[in-house]
C-alpha atoms as a PDB file:
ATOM      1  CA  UNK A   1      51.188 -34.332 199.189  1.00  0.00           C
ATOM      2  CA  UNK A   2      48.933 -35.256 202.017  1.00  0.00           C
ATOM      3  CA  UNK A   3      49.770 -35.067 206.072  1.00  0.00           C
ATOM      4  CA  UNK A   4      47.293 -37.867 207.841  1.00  0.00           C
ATOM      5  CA  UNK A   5      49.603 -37.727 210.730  1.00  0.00           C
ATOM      6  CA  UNK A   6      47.084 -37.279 213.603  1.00  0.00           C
ATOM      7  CA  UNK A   7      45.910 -34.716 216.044  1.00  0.00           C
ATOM      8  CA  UNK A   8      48.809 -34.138 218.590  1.00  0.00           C
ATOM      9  CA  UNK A   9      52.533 -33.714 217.504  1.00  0.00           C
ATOM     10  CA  UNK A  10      54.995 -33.529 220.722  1.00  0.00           C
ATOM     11  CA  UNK A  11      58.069 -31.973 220.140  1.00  0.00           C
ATOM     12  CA  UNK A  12      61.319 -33.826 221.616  1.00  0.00           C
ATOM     13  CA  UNK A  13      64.871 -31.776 221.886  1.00  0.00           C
ATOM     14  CA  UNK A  14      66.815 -33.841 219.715  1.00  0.00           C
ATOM     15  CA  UNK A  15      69.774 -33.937 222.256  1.00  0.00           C
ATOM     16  CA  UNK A  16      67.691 -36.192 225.053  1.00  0.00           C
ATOM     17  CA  UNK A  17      67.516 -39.089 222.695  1.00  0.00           C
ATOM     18  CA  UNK A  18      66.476 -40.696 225.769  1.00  0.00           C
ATOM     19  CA  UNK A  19      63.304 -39.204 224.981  1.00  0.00           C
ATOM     20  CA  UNK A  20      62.271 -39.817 221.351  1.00  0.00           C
ATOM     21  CA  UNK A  21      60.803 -43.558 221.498  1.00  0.00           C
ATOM     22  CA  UNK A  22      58.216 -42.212 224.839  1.00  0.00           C
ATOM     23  CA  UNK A  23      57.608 -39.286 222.796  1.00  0.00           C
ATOM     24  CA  UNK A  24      56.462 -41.057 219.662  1.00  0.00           C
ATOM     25  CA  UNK A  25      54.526 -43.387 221.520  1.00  0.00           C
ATOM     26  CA  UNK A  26      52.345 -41.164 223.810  1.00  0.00           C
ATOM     27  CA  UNK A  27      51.821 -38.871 220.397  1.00  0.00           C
ATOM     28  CA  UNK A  28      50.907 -39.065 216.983  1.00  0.00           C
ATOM     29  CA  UNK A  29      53.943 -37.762 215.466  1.00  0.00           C
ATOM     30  CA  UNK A  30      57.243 -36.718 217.462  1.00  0.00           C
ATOM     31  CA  UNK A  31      58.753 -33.608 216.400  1.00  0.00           C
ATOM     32  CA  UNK A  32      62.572 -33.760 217.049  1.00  0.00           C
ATOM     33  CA  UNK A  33      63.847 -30.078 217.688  1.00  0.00           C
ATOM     34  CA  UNK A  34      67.383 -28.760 216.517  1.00  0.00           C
ATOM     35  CA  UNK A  35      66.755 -25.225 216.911  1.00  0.00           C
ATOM     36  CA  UNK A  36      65.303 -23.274 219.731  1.00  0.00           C
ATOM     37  CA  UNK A  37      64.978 -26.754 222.436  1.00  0.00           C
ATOM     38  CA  UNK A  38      68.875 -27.012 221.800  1.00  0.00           C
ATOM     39  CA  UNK A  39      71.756 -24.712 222.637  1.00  0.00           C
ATOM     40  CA  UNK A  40      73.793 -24.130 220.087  1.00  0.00           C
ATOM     41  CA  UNK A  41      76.716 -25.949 221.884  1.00  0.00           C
ATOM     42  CA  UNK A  42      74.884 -28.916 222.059  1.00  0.00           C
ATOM     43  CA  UNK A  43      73.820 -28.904 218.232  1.00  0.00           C
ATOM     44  CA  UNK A  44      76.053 -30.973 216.702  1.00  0.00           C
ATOM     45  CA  UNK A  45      75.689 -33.786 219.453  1.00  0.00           C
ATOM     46  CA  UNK A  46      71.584 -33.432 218.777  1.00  0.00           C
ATOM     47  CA  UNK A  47      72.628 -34.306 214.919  1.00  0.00           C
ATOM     48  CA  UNK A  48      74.888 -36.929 216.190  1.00  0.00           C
ATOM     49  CA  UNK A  49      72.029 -38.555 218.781  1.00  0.00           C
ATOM     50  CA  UNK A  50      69.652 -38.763 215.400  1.00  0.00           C
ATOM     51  CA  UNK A  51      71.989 -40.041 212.926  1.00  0.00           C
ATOM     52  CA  UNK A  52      73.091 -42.851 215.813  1.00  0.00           C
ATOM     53  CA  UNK A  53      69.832 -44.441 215.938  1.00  0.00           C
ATOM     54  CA  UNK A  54      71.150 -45.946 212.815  1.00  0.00           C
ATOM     55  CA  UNK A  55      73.614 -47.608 214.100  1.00  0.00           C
ATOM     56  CA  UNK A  56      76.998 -48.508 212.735  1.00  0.00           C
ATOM     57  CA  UNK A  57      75.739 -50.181 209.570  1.00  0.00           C
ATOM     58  CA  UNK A  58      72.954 -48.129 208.648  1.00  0.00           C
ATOM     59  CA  UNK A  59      70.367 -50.071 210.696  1.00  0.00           C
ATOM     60  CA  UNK A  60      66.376 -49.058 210.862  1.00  0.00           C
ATOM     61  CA  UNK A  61      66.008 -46.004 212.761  1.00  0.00           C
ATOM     62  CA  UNK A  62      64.137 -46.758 215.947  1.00  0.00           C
ATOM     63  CA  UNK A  63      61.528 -43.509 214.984  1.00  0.00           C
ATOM     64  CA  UNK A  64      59.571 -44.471 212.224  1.00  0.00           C
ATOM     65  CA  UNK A  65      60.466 -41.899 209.435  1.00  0.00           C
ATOM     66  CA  UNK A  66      56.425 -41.227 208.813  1.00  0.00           C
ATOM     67  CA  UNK A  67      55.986 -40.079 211.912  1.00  0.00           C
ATOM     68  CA  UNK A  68      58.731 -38.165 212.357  1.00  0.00           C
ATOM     69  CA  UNK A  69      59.021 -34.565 211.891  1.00  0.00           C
ATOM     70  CA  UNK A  70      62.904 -32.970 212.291  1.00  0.00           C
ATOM     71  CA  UNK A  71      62.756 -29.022 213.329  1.00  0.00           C
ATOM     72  CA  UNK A  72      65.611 -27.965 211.030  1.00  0.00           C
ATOM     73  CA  UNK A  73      67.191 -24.375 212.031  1.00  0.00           C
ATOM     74  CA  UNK A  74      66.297 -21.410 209.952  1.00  0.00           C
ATOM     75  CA  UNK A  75      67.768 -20.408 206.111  1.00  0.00           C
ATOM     76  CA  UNK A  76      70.521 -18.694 205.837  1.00  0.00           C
ATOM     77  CA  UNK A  77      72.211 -20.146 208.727  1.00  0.00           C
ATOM     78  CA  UNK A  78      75.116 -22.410 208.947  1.00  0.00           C
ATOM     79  CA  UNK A  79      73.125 -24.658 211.441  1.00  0.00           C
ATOM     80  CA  UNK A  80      71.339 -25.199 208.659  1.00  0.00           C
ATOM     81  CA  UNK A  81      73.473 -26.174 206.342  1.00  0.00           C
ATOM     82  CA  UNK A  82      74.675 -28.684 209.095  1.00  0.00           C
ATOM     83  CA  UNK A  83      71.147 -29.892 209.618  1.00  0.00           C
ATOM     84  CA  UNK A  84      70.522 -30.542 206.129  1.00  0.00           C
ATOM     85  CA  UNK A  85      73.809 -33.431 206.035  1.00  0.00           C
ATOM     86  CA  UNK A  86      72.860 -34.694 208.944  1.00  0.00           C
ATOM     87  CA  UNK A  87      68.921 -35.183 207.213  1.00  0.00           C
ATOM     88  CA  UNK A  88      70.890 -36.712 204.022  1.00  0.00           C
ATOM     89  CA  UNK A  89      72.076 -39.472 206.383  1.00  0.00           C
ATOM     90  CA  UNK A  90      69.045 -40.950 207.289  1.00  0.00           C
ATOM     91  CA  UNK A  91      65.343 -41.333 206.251  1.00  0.00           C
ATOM     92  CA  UNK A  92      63.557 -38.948 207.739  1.00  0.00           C
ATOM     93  CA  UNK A  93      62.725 -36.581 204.671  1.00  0.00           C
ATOM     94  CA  UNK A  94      59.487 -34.253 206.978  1.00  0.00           C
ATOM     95  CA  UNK A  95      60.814 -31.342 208.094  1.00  0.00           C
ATOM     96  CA  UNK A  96      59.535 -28.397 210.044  1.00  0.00           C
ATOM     97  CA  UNK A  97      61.200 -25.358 208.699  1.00  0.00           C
ATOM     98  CA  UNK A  98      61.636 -23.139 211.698  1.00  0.00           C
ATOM     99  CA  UNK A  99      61.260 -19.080 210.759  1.00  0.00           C
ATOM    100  CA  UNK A 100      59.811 -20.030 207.372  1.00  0.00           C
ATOM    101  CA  UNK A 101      59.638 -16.093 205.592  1.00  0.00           C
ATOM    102  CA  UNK A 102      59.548 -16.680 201.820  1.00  0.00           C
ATOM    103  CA  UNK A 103      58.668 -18.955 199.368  1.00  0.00           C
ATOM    104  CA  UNK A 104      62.089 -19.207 197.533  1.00  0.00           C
ATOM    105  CA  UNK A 105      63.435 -20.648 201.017  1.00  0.00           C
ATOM    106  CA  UNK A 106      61.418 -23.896 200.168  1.00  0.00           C
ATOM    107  CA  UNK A 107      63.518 -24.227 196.671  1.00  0.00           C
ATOM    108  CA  UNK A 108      66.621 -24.892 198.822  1.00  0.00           C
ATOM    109  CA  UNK A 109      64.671 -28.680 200.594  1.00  0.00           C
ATOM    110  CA  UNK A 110      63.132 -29.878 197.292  1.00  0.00           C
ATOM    111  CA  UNK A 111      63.280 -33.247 198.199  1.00  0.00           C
ATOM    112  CA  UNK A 112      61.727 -32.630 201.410  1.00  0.00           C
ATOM    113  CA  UNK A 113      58.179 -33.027 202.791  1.00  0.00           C
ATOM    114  CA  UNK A 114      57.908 -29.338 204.405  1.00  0.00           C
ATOM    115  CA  UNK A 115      56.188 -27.789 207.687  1.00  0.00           C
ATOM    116  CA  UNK A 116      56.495 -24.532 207.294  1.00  0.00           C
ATOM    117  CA  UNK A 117      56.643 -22.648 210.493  1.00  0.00           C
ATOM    118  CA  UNK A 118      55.768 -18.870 210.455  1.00  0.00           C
ATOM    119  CA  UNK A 119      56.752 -16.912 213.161  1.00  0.00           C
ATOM    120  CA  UNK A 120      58.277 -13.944 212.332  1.00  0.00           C
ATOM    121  CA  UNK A 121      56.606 -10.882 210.728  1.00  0.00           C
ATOM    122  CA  UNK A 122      57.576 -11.852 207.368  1.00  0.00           C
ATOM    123  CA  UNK A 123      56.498 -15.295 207.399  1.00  0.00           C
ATOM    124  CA  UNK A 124      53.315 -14.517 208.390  1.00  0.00           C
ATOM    125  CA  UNK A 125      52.839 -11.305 205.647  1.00  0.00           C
ATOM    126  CA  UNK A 126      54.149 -14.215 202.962  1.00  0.00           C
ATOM    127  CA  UNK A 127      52.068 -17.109 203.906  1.00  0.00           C
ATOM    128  CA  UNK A 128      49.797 -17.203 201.204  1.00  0.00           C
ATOM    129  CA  UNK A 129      52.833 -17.519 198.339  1.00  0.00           C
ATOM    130  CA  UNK A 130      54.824 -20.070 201.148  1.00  0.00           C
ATOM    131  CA  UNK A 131      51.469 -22.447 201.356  1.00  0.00           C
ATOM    132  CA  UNK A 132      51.405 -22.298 197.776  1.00  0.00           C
ATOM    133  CA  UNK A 133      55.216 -24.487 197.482  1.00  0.00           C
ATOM    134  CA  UNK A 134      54.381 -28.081 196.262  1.00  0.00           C
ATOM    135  CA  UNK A 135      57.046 -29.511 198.429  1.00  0.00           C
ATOM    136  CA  UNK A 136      54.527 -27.609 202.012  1.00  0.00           C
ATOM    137  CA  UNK A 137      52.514 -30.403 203.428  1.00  0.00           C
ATOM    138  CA  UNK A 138      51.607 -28.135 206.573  1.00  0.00           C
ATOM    139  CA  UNK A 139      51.510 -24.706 207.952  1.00  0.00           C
ATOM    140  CA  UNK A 140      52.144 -24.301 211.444  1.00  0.00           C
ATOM    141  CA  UNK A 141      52.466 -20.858 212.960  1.00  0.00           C
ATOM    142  CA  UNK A 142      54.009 -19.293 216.287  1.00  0.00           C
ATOM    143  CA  UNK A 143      53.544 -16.720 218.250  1.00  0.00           C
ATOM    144  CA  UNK A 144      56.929 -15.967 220.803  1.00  0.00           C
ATOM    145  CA  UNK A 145      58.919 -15.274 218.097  1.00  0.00           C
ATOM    146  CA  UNK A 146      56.220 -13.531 215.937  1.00  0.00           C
ATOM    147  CA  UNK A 147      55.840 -10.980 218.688  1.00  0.00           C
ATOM    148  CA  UNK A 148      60.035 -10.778 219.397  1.00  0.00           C
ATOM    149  CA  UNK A 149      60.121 -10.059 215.596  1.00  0.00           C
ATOM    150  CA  UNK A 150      57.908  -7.220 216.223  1.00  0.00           C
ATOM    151  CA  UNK A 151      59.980  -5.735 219.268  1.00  0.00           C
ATOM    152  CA  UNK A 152      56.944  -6.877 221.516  1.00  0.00           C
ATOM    153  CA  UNK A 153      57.069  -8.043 224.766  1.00  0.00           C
ATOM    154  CA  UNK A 154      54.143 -10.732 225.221  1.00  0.00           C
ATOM    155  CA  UNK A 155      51.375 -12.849 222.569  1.00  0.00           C
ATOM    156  CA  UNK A 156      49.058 -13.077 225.581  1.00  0.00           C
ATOM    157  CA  UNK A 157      46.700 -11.072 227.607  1.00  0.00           C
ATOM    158  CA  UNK A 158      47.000 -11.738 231.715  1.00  0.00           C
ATOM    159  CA  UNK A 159      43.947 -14.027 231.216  1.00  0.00           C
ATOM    160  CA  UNK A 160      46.106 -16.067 228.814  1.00  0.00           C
ATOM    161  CA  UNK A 161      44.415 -14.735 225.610  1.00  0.00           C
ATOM    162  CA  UNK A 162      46.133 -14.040 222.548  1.00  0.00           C
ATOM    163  CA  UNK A 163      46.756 -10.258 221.930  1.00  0.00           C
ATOM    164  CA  UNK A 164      45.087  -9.393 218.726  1.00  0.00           C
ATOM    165  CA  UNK A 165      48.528  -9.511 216.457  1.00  0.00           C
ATOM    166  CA  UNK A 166      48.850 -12.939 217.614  1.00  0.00           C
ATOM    167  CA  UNK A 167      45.399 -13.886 216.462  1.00  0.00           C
ATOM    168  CA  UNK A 168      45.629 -12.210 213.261  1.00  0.00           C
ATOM    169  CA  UNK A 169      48.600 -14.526 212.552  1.00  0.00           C
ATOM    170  CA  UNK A 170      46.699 -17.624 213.694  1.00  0.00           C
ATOM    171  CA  UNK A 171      43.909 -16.895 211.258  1.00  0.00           C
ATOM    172  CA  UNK A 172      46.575 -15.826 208.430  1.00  0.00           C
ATOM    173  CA  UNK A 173      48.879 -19.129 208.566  1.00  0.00           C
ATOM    174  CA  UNK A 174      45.417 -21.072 208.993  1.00  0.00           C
ATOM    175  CA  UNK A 175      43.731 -19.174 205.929  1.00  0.00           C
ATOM    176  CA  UNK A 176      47.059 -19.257 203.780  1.00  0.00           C
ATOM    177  CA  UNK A 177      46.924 -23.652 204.105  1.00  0.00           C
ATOM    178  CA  UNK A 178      43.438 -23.877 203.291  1.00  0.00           C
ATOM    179  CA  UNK A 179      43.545 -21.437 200.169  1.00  0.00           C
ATOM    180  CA  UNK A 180      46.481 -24.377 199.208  1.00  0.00           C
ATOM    181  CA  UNK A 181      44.752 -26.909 200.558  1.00  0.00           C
ATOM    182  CA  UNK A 182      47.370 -27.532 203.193  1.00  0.00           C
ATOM    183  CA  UNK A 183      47.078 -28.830 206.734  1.00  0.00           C
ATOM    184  CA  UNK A 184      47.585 -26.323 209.480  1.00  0.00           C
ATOM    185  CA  UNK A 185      48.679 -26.949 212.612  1.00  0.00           C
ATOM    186  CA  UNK A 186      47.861 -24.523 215.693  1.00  0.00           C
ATOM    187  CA  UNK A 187      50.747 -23.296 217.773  1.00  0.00           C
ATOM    188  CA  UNK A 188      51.762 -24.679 221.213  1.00  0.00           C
ATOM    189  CA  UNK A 189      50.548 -23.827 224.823  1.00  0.00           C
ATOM    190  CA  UNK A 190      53.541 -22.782 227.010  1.00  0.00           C
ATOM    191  CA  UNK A 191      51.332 -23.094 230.425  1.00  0.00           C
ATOM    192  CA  UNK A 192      52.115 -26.971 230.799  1.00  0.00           C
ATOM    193  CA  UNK A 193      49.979 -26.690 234.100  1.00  0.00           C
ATOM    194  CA  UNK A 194      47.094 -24.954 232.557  1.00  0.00           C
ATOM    195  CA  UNK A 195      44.901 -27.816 230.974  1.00  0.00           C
ATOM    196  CA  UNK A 196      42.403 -26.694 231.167  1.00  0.00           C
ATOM    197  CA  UNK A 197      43.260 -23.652 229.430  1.00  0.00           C
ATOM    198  CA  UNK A 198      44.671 -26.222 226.861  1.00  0.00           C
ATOM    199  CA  UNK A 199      41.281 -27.767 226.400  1.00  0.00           C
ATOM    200  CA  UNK A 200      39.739 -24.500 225.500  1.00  0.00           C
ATOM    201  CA  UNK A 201      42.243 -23.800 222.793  1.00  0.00           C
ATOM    202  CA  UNK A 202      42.671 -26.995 221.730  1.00  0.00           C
ATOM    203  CA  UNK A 203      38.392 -26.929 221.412  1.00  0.00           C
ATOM    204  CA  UNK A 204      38.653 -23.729 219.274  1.00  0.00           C
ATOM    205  CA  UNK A 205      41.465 -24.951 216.597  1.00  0.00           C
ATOM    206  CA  UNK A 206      39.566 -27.663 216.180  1.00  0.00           C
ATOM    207  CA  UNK A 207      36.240 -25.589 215.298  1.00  0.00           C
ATOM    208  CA  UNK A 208      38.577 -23.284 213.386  1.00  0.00           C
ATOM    209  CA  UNK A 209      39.544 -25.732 211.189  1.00  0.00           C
ATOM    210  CA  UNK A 210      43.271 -26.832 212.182  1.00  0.00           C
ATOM    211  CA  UNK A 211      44.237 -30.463 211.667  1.00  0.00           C
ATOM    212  CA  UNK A 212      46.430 -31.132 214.482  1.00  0.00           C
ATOM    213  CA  UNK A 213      48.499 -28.850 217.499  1.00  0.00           C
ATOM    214  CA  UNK A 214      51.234 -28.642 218.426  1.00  0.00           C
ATOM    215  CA  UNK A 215      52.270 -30.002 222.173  1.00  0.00           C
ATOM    216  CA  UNK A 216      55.467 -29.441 224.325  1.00  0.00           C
ATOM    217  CA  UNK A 217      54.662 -32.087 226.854  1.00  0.00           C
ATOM    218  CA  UNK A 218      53.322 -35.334 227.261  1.00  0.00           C
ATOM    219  CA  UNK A 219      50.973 -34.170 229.726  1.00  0.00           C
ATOM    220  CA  UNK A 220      49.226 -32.011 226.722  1.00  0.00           C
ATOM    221  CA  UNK A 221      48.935 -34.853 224.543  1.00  0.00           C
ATOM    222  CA  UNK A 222      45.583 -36.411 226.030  1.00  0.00           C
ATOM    223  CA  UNK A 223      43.716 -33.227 226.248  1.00  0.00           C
ATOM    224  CA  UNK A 224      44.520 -32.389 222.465  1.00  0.00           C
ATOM    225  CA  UNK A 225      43.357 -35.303 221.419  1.00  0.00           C
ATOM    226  CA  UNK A 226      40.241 -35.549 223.404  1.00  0.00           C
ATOM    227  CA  UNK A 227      39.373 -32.046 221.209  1.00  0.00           C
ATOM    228  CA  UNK A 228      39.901 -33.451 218.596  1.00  0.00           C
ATOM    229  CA  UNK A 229      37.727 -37.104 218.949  1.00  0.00           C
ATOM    230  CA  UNK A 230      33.953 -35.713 218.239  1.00  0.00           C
ATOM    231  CA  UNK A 231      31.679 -37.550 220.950  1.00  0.00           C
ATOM    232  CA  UNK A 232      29.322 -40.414 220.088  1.00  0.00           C
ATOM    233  CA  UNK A 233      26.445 -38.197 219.990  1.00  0.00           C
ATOM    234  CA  UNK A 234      28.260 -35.976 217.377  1.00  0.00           C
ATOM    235  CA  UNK A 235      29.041 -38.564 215.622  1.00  0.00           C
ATOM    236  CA  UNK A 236      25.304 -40.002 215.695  1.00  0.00           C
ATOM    237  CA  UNK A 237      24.009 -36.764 214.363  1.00  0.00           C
ATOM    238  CA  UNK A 238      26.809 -36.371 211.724  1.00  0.00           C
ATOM    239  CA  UNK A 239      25.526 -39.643 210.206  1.00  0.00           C
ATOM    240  CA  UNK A 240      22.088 -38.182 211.180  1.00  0.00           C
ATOM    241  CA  UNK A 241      22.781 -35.598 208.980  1.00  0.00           C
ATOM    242  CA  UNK A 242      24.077 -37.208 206.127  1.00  0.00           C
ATOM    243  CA  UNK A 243      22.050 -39.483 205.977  1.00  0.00           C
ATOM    244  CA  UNK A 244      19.291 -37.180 205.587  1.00  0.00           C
ATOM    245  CA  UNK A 245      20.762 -35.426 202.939  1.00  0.00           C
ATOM    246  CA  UNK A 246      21.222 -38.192 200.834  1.00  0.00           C
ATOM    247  CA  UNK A 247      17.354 -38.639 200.725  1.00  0.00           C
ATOM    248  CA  UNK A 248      16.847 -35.100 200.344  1.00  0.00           C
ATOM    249  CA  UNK A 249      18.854 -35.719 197.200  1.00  0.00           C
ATOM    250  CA  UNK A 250      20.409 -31.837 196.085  1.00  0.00           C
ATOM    251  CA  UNK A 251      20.202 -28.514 197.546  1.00  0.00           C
ATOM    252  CA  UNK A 252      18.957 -26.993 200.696  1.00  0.00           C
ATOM    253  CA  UNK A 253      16.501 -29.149 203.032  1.00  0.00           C
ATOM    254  CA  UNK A 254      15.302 -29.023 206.314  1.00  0.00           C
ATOM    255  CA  UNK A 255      16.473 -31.547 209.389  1.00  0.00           C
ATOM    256  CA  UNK A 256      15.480 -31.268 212.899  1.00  0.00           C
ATOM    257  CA  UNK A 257      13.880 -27.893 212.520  1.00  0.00           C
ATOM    258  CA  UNK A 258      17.064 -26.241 211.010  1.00  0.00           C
ATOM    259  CA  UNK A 259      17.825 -25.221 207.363  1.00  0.00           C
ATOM    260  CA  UNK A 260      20.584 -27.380 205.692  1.00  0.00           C
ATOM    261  CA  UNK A 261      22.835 -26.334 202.936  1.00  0.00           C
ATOM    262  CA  UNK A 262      26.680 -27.625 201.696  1.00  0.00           C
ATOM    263  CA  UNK A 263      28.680 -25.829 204.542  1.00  0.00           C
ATOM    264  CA  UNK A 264      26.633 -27.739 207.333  1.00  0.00           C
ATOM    265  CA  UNK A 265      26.995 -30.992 205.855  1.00  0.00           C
ATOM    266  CA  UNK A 266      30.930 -30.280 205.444  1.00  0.00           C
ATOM    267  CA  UNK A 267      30.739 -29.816 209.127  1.00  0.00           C
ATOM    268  CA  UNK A 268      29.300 -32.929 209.529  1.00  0.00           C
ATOM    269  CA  UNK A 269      31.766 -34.881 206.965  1.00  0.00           C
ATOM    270  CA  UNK A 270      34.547 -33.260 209.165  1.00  0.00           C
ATOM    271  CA  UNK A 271      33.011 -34.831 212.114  1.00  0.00           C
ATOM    272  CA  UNK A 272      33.199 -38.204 210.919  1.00  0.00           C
ATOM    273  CA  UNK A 273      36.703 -37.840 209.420  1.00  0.00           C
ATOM    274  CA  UNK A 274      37.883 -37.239 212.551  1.00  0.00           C
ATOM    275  CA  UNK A 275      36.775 -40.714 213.605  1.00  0.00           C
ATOM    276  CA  UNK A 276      39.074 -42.087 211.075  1.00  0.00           C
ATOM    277  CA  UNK A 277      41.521 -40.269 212.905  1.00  0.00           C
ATOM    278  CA  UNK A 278      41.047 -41.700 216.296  1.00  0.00           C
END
């Protein structure tokens, strides 16, 4: 199952329903949030303020179900148990399964597109055998709770680095999807005021290979995506590039003074794709 869902996913507290139709238009995808956005008084309305954009009669939602994403609350919870009636009442069928730890959690949403979210120890150790679920469309990991589930105190450095447990789960969740061919999605940046440390780490999943990040507010959403739209001189070369190797015919050749194999001109297919994208 594939997840062409674009670059920057915003995540919306499903109790503002105010909210969801600016979030899905200044994003690519809107991620409404029953867990950790929502206090757990306030649950059930959330489920009520989704399952009343249908209306009375079972009207079109006003979110279009393929770009929505619904953060369901962890396994083993009743929350969600409760989350998974209200999903049955509409048509939103992505979800982002928060605290994702094992693969036979997946069995229990079958019929649902998957996110898997690891942040917690466990997810993180299982990752491989969680990315490997047919019904997993994405891996997405986090680090606040990774590091709580630890007994730690902080992901970051005072520079706003990650520590290095947090990047060793970054590189595990993102290594885990691409082993299953999954998409991964990079974590969110709590520093809403910080764009331009945004930029930087948006700059870096891209050249890590993550498909999309994650974003928290609006204000996040244009510097994400300008990471993720390759310039017009990247683009030029890309073609460049490909074009060149398509004379060359097979194996290695030389362009521009550099050595060309198969990973390079992967780069430069990813380069272009990402047009397509924007």
């Amino acid at each position: 199952m594939s997840f062409a869902i674009g670059s920057a996913l915003l995540f919306c507290p499903a109790d503002r329903p105010e909210r969801y139709l600016k979030a899905a238009e200044r994003s690519d995808a809107v991620i409404l949030d029953l867990e950790d956005a929502v206090a757990p008084d306030d649950k059930e309305r959330a489920r009520s303020e989704i399952k009343a954009q249908l209306g009375g009669k079972g009207n079109a939602p006003s979110l279009d179900p393929g770009r929505t994403i619904v953060r369901i609350n962890p396994v083993g919870t009743d929350e969600f148990e409760n989350d998974l009636q209200c999903l049955a009442l509409t048509p939103y069928r992505t979800v982002m399964l928060a605290k994702t730890e094992d693969a036979q959690q997946l069995r229990a949403l079958a019929s649902y597109r998957v996110v898997a979210l690891c942040e917690t120890a466990a997810g993180v150790a299982n990752a491989g055998s969680i990315a490997a679920e047919p019904n997993v469309v994405a891996m997405m990991w986090g680090a606040e709770d990774l590091l709580a589930s630890l007994g730690g105190t902080s992901s970051r450095h005072s520079d706003g680095g990650y520590r290095s447990v947090a990047l060793h789960a970054r590189s595990s969740v993102l290594m885990a999807a691409g082993a299953a061919g999954k998409h991964a999605i990079d974590s969110v940046y709590l520093d809403i005021a910080d764009l331009e440390g945004l930029a930087l780490e948006a700059s870096d999943a891209v050249a890590s290979g993550f498909g999309s990040k994650a974003c928290i507010h609006p204000s996040q959403v244009a510097v994400v995506r300008a990471a993720y739209a390759p310039s017009d001189a990247d683009v030029l070369e890309a073609r460049k590039l490909l074009a060149a190797a398509a004379a060359a015919g097979s194996g290695v050749f030389r362009f521009n003074g550099r050595m060309i194999d198969g990973p390079i001109l992967k780069h430069a297919e990813a380069t272009l794709q990402r047009t397509v994208c924007h």
